[in-house]
PDB file of N, CA and C in Angstrom:
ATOM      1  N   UNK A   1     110.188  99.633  83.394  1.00  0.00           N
ATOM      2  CA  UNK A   1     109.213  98.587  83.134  1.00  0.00           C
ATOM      3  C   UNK A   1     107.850  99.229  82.849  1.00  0.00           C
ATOM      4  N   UNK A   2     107.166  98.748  81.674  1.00  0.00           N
ATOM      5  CA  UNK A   2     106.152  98.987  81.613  1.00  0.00           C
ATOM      6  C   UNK A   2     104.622  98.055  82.335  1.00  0.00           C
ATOM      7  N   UNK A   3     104.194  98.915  82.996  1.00  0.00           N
ATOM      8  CA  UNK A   3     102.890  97.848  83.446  1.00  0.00           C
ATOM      9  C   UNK A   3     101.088  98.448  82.849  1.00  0.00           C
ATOM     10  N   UNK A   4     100.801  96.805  83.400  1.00  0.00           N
ATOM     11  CA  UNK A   4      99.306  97.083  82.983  1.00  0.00           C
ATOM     12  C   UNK A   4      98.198  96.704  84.037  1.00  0.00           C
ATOM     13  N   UNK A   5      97.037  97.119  83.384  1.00  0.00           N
ATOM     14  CA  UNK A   5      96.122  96.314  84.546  1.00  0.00           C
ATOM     15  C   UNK A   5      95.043  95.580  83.540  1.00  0.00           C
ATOM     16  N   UNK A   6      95.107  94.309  83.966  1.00  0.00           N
ATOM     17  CA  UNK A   6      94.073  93.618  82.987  1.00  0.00           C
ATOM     18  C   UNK A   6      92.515  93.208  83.505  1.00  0.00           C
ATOM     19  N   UNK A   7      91.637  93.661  82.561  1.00  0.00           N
ATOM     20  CA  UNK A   7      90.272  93.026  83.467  1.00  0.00           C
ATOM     21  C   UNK A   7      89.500  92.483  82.402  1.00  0.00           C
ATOM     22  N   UNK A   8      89.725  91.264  82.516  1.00  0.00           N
ATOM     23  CA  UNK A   8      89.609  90.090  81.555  1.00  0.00           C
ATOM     24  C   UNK A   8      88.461  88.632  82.034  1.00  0.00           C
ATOM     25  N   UNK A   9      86.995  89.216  81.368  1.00  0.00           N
ATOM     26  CA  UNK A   9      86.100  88.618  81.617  1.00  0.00           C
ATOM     27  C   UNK A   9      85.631  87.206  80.767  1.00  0.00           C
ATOM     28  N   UNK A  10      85.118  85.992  81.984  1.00  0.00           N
ATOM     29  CA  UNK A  10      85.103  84.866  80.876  1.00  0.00           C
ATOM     30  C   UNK A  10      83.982  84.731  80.049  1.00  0.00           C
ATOM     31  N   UNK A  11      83.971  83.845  79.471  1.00  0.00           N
ATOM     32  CA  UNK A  11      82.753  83.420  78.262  1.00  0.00           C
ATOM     33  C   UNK A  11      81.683  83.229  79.279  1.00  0.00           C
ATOM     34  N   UNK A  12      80.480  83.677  78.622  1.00  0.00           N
ATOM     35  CA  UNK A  12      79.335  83.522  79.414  1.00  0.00           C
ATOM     36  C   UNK A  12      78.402  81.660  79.446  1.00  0.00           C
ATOM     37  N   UNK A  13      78.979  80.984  78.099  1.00  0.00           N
ATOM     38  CA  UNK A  13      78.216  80.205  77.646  1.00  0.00           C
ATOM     39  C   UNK A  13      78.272  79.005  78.913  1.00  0.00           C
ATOM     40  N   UNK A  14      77.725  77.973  78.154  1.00  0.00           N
ATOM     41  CA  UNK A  14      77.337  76.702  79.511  1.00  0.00           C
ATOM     42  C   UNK A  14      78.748  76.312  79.902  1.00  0.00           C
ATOM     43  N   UNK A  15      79.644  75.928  79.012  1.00  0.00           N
ATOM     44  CA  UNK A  15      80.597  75.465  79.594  1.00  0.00           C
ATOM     45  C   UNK A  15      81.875  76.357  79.228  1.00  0.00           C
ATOM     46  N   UNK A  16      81.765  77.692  80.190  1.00  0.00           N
ATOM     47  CA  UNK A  16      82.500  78.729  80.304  1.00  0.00           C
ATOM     48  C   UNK A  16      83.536  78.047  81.153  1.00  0.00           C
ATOM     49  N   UNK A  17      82.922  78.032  82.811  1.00  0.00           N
ATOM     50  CA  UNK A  17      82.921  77.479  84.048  1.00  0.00           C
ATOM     51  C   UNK A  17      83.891  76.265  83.674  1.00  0.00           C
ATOM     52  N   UNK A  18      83.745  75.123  83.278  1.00  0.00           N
ATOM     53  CA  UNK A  18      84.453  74.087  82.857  1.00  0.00           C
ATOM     54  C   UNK A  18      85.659  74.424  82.213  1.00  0.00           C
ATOM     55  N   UNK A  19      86.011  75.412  81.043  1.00  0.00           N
ATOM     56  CA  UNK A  19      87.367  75.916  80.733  1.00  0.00           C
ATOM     57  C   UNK A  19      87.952  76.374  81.209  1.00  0.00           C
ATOM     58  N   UNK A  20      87.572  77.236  82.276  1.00  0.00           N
ATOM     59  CA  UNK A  20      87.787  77.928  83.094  1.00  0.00           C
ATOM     60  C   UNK A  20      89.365  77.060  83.791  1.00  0.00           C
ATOM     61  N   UNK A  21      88.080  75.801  84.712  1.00  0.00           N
ATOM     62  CA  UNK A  21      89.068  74.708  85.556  1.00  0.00           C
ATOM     63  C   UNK A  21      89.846  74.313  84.959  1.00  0.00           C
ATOM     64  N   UNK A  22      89.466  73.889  83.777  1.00  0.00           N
ATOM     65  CA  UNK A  22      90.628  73.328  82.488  1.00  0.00           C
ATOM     66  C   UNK A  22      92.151  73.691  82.558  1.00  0.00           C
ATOM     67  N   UNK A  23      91.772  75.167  82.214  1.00  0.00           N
ATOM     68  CA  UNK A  23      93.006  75.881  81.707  1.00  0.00           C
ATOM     69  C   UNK A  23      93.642  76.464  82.980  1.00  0.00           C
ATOM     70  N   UNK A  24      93.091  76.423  84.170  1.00  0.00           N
ATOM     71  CA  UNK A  24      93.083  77.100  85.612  1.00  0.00           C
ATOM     72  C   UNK A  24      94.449  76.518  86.060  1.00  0.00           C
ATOM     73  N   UNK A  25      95.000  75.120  85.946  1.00  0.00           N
ATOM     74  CA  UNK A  25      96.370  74.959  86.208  1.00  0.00           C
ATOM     75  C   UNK A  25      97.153  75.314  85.598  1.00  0.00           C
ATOM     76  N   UNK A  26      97.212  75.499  84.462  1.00  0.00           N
ATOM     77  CA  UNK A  26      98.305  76.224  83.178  1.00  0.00           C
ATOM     78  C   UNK A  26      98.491  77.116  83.552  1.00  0.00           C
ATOM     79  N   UNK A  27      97.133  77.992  83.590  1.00  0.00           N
ATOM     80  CA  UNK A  27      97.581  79.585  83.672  1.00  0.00           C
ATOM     81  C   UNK A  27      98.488  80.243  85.207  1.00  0.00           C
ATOM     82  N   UNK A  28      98.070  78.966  86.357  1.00  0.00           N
ATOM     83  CA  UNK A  28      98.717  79.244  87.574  1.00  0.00           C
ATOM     84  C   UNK A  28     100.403  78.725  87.332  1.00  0.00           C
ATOM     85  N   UNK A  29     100.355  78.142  86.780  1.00  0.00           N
ATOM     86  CA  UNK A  29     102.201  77.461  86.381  1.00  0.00           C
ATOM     87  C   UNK A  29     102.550  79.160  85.573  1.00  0.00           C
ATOM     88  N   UNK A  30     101.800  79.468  84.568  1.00  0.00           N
ATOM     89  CA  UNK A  30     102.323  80.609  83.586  1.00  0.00           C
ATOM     90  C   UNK A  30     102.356  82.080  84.724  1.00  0.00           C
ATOM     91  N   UNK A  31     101.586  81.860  85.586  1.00  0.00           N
ATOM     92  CA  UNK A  31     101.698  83.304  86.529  1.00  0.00           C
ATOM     93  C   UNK A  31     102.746  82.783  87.811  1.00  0.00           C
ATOM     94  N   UNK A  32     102.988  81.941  88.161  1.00  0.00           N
ATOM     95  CA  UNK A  32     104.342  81.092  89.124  1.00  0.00           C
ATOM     96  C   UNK A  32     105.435  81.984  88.152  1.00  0.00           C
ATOM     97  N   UNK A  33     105.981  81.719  87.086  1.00  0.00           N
ATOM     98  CA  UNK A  33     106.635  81.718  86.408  1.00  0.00           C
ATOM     99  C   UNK A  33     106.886  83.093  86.013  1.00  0.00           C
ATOM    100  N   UNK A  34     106.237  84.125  85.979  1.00  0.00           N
ATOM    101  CA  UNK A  34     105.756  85.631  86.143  1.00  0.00           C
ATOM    102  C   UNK A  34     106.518  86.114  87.415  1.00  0.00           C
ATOM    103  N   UNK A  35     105.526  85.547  88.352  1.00  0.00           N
ATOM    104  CA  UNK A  35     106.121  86.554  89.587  1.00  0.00           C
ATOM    105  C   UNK A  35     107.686  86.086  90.239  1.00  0.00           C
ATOM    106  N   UNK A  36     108.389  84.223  90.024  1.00  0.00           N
ATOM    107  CA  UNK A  36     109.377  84.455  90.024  1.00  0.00           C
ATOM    108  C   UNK A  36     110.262  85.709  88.512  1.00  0.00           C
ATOM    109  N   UNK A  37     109.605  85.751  87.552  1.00  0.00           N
ATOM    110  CA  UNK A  37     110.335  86.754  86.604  1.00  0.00           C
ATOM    111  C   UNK A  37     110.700  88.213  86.777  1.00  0.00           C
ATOM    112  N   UNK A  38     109.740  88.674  88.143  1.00  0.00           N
ATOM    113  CA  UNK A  38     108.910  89.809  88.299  1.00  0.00           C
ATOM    114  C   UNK A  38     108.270  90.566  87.344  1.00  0.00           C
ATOM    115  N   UNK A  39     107.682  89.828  86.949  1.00  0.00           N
ATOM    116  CA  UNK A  39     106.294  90.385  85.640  1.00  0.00           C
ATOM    117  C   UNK A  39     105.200  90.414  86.556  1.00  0.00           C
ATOM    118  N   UNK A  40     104.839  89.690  87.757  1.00  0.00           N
ATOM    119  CA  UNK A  40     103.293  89.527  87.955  1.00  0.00           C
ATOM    120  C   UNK A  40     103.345  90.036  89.623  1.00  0.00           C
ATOM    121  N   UNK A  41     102.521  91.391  89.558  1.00  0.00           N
ATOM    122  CA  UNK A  41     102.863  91.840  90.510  1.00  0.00           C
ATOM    123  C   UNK A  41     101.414  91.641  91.565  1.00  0.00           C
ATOM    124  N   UNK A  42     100.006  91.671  90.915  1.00  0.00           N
ATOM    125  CA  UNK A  42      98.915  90.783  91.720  1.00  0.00           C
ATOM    126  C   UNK A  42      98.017  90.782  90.947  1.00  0.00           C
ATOM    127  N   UNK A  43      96.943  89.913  91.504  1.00  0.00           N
ATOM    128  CA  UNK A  43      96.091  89.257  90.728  1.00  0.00           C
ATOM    129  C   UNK A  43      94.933  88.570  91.596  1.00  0.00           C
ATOM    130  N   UNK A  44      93.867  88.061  90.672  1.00  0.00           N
ATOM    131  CA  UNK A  44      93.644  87.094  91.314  1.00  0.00           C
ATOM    132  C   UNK A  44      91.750  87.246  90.117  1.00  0.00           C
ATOM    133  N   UNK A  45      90.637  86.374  90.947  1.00  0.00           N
ATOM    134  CA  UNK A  45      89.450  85.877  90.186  1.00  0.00           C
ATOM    135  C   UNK A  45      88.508  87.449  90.555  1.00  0.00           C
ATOM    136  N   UNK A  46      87.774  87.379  89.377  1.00  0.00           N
ATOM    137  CA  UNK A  46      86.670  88.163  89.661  1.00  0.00           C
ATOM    138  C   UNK A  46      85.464  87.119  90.099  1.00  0.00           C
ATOM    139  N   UNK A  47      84.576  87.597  91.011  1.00  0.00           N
ATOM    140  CA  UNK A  47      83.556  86.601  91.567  1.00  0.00           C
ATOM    141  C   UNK A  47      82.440  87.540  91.242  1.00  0.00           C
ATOM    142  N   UNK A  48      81.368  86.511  91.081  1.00  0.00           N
ATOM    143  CA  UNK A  48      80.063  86.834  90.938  1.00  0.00           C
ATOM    144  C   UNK A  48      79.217  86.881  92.437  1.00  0.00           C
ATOM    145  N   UNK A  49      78.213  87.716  92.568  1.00  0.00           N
ATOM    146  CA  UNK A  49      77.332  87.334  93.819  1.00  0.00           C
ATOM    147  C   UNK A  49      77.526  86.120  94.543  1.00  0.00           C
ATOM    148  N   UNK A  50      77.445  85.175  93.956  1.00  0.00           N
ATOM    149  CA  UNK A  50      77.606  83.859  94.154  1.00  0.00           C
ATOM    150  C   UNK A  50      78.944  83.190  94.483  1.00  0.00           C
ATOM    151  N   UNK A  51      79.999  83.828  94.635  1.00  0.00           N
ATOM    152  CA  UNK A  51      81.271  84.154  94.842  1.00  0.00           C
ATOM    153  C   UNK A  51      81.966  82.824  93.857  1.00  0.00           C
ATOM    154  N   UNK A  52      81.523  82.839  92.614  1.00  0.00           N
ATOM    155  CA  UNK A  52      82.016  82.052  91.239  1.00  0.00           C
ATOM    156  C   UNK A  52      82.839  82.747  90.761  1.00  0.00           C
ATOM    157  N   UNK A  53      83.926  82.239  90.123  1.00  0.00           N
ATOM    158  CA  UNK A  53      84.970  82.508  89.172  1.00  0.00           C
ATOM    159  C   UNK A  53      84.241  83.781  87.705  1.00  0.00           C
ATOM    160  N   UNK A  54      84.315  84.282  87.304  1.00  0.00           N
ATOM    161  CA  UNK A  54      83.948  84.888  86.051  1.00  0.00           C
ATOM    162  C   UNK A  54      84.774  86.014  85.699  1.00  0.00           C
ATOM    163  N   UNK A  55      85.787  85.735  85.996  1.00  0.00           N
ATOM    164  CA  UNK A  55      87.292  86.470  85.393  1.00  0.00           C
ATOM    165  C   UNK A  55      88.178  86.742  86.056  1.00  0.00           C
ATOM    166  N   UNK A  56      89.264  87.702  85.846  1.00  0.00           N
ATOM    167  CA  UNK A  56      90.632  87.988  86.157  1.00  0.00           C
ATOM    168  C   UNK A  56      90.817  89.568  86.271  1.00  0.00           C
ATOM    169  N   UNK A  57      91.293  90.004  87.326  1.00  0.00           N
ATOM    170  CA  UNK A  57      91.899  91.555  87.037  1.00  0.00           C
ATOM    171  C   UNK A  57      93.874  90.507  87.645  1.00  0.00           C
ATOM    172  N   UNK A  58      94.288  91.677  86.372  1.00  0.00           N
ATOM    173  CA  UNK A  58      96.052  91.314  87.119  1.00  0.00           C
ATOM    174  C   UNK A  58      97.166  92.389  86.787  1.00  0.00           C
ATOM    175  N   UNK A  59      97.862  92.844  87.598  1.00  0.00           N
ATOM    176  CA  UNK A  59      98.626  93.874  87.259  1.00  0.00           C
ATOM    177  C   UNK A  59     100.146  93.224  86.953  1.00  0.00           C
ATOM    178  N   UNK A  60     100.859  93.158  85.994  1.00  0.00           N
ATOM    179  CA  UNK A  60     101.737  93.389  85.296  1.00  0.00           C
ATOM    180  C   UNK A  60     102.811  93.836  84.652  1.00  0.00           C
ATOM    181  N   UNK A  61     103.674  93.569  84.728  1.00  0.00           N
ATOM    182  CA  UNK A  61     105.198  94.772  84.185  1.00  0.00           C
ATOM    183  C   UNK A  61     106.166  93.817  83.686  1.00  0.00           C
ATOM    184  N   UNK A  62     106.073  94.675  82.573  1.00  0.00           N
ATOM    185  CA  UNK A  62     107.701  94.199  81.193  1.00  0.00           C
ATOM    186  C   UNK A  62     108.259  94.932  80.516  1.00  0.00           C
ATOM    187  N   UNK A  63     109.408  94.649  80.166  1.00  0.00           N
ATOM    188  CA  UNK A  63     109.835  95.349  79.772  1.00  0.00           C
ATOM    189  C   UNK A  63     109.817  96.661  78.532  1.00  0.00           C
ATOM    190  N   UNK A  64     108.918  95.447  77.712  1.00  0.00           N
ATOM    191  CA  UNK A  64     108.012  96.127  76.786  1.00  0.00           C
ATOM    192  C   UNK A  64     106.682  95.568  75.999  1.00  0.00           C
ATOM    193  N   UNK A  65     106.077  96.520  75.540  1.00  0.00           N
ATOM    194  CA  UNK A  65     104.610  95.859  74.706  1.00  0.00           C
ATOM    195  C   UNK A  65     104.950  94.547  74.015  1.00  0.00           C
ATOM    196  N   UNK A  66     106.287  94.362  73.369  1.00  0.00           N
ATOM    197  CA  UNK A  66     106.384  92.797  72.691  1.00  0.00           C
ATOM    198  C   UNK A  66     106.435  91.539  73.421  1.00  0.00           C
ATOM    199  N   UNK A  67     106.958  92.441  74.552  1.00  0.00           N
ATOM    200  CA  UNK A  67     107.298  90.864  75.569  1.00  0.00           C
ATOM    201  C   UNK A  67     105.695  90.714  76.847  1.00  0.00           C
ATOM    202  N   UNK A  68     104.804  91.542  76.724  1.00  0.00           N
ATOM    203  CA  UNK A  68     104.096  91.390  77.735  1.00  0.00           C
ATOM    204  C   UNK A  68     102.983  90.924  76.322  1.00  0.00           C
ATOM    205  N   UNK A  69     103.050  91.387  75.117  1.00  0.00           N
ATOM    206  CA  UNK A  69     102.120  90.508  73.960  1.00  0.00           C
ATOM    207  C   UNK A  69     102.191  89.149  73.858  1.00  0.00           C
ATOM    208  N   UNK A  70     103.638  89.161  73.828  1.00  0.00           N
ATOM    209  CA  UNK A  70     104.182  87.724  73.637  1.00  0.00           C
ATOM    210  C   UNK A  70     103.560  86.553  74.926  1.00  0.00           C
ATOM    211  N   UNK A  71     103.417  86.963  75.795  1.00  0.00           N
ATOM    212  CA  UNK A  71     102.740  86.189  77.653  1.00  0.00           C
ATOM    213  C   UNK A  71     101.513  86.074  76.861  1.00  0.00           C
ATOM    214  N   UNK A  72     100.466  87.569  77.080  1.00  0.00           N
ATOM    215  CA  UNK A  72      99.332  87.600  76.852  1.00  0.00           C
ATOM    216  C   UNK A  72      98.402  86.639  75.549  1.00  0.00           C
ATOM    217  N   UNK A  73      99.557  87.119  74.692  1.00  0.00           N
ATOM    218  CA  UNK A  73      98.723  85.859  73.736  1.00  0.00           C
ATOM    219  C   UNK A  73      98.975  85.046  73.388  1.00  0.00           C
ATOM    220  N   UNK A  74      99.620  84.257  74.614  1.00  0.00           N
ATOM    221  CA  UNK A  74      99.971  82.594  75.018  1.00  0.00           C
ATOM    222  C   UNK A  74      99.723  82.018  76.350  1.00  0.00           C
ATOM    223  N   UNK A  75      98.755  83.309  76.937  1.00  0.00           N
ATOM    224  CA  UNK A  75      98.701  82.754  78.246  1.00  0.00           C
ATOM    225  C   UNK A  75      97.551  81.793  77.898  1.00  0.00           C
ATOM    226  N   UNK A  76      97.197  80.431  78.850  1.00  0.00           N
ATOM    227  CA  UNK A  76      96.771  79.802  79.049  1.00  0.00           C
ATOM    228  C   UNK A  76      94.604  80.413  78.870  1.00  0.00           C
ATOM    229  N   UNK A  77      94.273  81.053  79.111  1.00  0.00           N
ATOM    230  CA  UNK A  77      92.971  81.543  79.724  1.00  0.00           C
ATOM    231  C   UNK A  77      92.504  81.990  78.309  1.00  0.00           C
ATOM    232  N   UNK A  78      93.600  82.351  77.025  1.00  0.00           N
ATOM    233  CA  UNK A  78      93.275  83.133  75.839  1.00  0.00           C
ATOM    234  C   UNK A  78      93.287  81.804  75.492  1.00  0.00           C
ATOM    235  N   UNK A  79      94.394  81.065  75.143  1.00  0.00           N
ATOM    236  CA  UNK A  79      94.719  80.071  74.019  1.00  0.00           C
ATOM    237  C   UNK A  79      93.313  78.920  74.122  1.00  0.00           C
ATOM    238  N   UNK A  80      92.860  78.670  74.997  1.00  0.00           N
ATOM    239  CA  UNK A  80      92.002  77.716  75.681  1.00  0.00           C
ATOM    240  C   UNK A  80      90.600  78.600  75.843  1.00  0.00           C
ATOM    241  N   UNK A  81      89.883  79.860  75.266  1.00  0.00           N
ATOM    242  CA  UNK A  81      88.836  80.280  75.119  1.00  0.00           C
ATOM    243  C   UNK A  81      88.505  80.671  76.871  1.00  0.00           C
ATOM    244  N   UNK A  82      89.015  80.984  77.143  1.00  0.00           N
ATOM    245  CA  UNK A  82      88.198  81.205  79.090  1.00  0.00           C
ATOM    246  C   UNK A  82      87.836  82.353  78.813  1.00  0.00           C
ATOM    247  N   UNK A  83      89.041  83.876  78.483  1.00  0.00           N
ATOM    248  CA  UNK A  83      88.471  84.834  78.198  1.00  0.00           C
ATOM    249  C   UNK A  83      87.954  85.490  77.432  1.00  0.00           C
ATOM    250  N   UNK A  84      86.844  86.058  77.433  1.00  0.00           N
ATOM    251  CA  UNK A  84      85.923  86.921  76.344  1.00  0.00           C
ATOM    252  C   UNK A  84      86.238  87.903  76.082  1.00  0.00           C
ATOM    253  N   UNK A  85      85.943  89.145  77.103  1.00  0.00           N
ATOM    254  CA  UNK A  85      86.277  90.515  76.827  1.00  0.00           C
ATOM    255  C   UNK A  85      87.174  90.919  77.978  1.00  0.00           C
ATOM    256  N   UNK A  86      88.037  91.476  77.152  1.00  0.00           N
ATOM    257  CA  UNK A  86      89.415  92.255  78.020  1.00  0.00           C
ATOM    258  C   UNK A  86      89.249  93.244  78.030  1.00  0.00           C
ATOM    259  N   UNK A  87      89.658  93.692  78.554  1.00  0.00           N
ATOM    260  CA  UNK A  87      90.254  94.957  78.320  1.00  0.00           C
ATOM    261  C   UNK A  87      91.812  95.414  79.079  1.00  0.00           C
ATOM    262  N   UNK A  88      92.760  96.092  78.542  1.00  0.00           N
ATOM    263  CA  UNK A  88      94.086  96.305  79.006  1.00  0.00           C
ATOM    264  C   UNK A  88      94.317  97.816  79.570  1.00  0.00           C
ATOM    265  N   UNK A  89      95.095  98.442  80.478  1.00  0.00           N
ATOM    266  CA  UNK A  89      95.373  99.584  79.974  1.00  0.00           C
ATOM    267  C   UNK A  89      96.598 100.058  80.760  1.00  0.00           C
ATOM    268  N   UNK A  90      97.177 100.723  80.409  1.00  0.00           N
ATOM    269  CA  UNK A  90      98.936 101.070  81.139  1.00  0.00           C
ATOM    270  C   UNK A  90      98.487 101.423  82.695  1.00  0.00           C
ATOM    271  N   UNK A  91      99.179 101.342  83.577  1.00  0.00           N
ATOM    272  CA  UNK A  91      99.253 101.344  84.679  1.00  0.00           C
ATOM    273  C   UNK A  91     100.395 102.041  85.611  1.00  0.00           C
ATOM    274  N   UNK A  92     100.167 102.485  86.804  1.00  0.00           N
ATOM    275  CA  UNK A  92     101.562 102.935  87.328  1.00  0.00           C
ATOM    276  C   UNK A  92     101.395 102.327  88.960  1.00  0.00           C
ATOM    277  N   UNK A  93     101.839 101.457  89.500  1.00  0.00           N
ATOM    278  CA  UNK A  93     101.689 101.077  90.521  1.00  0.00           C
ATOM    279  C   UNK A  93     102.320 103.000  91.223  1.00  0.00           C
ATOM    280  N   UNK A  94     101.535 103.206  92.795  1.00  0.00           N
ATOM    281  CA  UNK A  94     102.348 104.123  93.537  1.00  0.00           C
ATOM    282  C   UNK A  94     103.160 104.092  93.876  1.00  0.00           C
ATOM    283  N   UNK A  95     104.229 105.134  94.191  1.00  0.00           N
ATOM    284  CA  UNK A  95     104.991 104.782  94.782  1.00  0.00           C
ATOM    285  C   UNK A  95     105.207 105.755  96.461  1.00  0.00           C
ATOM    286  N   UNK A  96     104.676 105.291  97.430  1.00  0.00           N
ATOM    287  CA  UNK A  96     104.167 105.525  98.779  1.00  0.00           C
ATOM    288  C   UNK A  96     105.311 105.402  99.534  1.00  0.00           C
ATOM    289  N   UNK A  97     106.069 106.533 100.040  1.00  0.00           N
ATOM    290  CA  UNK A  97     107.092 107.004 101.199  1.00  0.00           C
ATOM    291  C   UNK A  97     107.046 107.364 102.438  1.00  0.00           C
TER     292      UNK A  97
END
């Protein structure tokens, strides 16, 4: 399995915050649906000072780049404008004995 780690920041504008909530149940049904798959191994919000929502780090594994493209650019948070700037990059969870 290939994995990743995503750190995927939202739109800054006024009603960032509002898409955010929008799309915030979709994308939790689309990551349900992950970790029963075992694709979604953790995750969760990036917070501001203010302990506000303003993105996502999430680690990830598939089988391959087509099938973890295929999630990514249908997950809920892209299709619906939440996130701005991503960034992706391969990953190796440890493995600790």
């Amino acid at each position: 399995m290939k994995q990743y780690v995503i750190y995927a920041f939202d739109a800054t504008d006024e009603n960032a915050l509002n898409r955010r909530m929008a799309a915030r149940p979709l994308h939790l049904e689309t990551v349900k649906q992950l970790k029963q798959n075992g694709n979604f191994l953790i995750g969760g919000a990036i917070l501001n000072s203010s302990e506000q929502m303003i993105g996502s780090t999430m680690i990830v594994q598939f089988e391959d780049e087509a099938s973890f493209q295929d999630w990514f650019s249908n997950d809920p948070y892209n299709t619906m404008g939440v996130w701005e700037k991503v960034e992706i990059n391969p990953f190796r969870v440890a493995t600790i004995e």
